[in-house]
Protein backbone atom coordinates (compact mmCIF):
# COMPACT_ATOMS: atom_id res chain seq x y z
CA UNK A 1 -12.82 -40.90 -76.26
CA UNK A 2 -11.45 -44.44 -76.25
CA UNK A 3 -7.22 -44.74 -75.14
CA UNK A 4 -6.90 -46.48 -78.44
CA UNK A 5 -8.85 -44.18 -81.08
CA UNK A 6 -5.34 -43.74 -82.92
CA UNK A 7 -5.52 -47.39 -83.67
CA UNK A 8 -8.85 -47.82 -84.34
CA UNK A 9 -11.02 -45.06 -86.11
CA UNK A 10 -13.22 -44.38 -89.24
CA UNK A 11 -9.99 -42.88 -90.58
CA UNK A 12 -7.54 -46.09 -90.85
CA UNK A 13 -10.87 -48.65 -90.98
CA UNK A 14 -12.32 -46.80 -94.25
CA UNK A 15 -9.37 -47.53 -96.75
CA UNK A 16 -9.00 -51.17 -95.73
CA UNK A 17 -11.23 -53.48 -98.01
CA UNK A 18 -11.11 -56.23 -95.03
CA UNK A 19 -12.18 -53.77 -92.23
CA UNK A 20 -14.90 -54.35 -89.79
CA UNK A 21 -16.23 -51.19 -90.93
CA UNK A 22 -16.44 -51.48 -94.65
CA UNK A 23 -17.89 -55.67 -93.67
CA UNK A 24 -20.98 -54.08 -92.19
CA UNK A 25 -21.28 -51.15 -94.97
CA UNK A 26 -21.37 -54.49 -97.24
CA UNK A 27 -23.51 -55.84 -94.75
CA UNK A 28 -25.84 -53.18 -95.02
CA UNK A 29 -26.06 -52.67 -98.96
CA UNK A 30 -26.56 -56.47 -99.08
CA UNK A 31 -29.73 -56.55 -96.94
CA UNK A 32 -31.38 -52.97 -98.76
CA UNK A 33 -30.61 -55.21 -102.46
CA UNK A 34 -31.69 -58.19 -101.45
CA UNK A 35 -34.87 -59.55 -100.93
CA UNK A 36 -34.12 -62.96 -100.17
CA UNK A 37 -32.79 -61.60 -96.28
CA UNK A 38 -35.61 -59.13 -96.33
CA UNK A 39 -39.08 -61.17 -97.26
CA UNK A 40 -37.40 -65.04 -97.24
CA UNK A 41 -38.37 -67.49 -94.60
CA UNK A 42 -35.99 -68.30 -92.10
CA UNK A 43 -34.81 -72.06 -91.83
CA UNK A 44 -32.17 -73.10 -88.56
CA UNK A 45 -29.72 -75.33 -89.73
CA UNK A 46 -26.64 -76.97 -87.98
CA UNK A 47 -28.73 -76.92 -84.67
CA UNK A 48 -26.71 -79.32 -82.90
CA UNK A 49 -23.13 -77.59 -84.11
CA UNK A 50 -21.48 -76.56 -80.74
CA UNK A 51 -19.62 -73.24 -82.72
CA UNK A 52 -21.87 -72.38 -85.57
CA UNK A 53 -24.86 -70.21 -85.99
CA UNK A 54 -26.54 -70.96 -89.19
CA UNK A 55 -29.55 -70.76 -91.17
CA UNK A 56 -31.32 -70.42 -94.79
CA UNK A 57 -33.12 -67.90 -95.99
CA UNK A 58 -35.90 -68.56 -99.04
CA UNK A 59 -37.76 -66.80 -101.17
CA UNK A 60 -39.35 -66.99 -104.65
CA UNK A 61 -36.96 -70.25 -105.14
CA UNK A 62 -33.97 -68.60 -104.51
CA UNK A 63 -31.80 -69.55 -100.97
CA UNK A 64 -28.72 -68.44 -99.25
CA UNK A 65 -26.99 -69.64 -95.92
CA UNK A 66 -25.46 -67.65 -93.32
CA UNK A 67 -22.99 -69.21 -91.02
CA UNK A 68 -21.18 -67.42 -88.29
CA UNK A 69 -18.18 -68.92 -86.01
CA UNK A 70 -18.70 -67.13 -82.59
CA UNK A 71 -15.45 -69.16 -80.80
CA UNK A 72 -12.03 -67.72 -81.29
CA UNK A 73 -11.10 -70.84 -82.85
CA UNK A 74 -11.33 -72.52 -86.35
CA UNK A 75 -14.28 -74.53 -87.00
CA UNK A 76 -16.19 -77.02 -89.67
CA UNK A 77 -19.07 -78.76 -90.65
CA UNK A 78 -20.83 -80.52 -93.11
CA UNK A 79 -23.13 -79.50 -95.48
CA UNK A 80 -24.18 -82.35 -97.18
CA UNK A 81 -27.96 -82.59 -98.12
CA UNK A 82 -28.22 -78.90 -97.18
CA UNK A 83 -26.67 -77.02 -100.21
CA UNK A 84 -25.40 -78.21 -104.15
CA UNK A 85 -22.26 -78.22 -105.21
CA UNK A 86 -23.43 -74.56 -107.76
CA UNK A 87 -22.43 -72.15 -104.65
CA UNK A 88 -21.10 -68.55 -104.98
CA UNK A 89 -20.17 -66.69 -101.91
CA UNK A 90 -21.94 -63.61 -101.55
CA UNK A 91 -19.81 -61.64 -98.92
CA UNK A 92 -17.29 -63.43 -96.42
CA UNK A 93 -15.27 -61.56 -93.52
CA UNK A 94 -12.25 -63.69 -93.64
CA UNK A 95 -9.82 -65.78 -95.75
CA UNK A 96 -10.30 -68.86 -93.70
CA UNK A 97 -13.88 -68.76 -94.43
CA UNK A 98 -14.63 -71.04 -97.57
CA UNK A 99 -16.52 -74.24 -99.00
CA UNK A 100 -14.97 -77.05 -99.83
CA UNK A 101 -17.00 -80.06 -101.69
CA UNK A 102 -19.87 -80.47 -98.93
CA UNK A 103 -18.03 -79.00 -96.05
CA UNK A 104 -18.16 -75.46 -94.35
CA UNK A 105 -14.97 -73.96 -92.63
CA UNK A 106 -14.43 -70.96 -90.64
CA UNK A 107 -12.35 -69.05 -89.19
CA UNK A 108 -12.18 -67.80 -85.59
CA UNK A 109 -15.27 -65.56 -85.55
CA UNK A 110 -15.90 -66.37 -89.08
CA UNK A 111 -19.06 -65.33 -90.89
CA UNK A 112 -19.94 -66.12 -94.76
CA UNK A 113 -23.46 -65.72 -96.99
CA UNK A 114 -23.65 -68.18 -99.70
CA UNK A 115 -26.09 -68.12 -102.48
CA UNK A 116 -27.29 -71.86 -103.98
C-alpha cells in the first residue's frame, strides 16, 4: 500500500466533482455515448505547438477537438480557421482551461473536448 493512501484514495477522490477519479469516470461515459470518439476520423492539429496535443475527431458532420497541456505550465494557442465561434465544451479538467474568441488556453496539464 502506498505511504500516502490517507491522502489519496477512492474514498476522499469519489465525493469531489473535480477529482481525477470522477474526470476519467466522465471520461469513460463520454467515449461509451459518443460516437464521434468511437467511429470519427482522427485529424492532428496544432502539430507544430511545443505544449499541446491536439486533434479532431469527425463523423457524420459532427466534430470535436481534444487538446491536452502535458507541461506544468500554462499554455495557448490559436484556433483560428480550425473551429467557429458556436463551441460548447463537452468535459474540461480544470478552470484555467477555456476558449476565448479564436484562442485555446490551458492550464498546467490541462485537457478540454469541445464540440463545434
Amino acid at each position: 500500500m502506498s505511504k500516502n493512501y490517507k491522502d489519496i484514495n477512492v474514498e476522499l477522490e469519489k465525493d469531489k466533482s473535480n477529482s481525477i477519479l470522477n474526470y476519467y469516470k466522465k471520461l469513460i461515459i463520454l467515449r461509451k455515448n459518443n460516437e464521434i470518439i468511437c467511429e470519427g476520423s482522427l485529424i492532428p492539429v496544432l502539430e507544430e505547438h511545443p505544449k499541446i496535443l491536439a486533434y479532431i475527431r469527425e463523423y457524420k458532420g459532427k466534430r470535436i477537438l481534444v487538446a491536452c497541456n502535458f507541461y506544468g505550465e500554462k499554455t495557448m494557442a490559436s484556433l483560428k480557421e480550425l473551429i467557429n465561434v458556436d463551441t460548447s465544451i463537452i468535459l474540461n479538467n480544470s478552470d484555467e482551461n477555456k476558449i476565448e474568441e479564436e484562442n485555446i488556453f490551458l492550464g498546467p496539464y490541462g485537457s478540454i473536448v469541445i464540440s463545434f
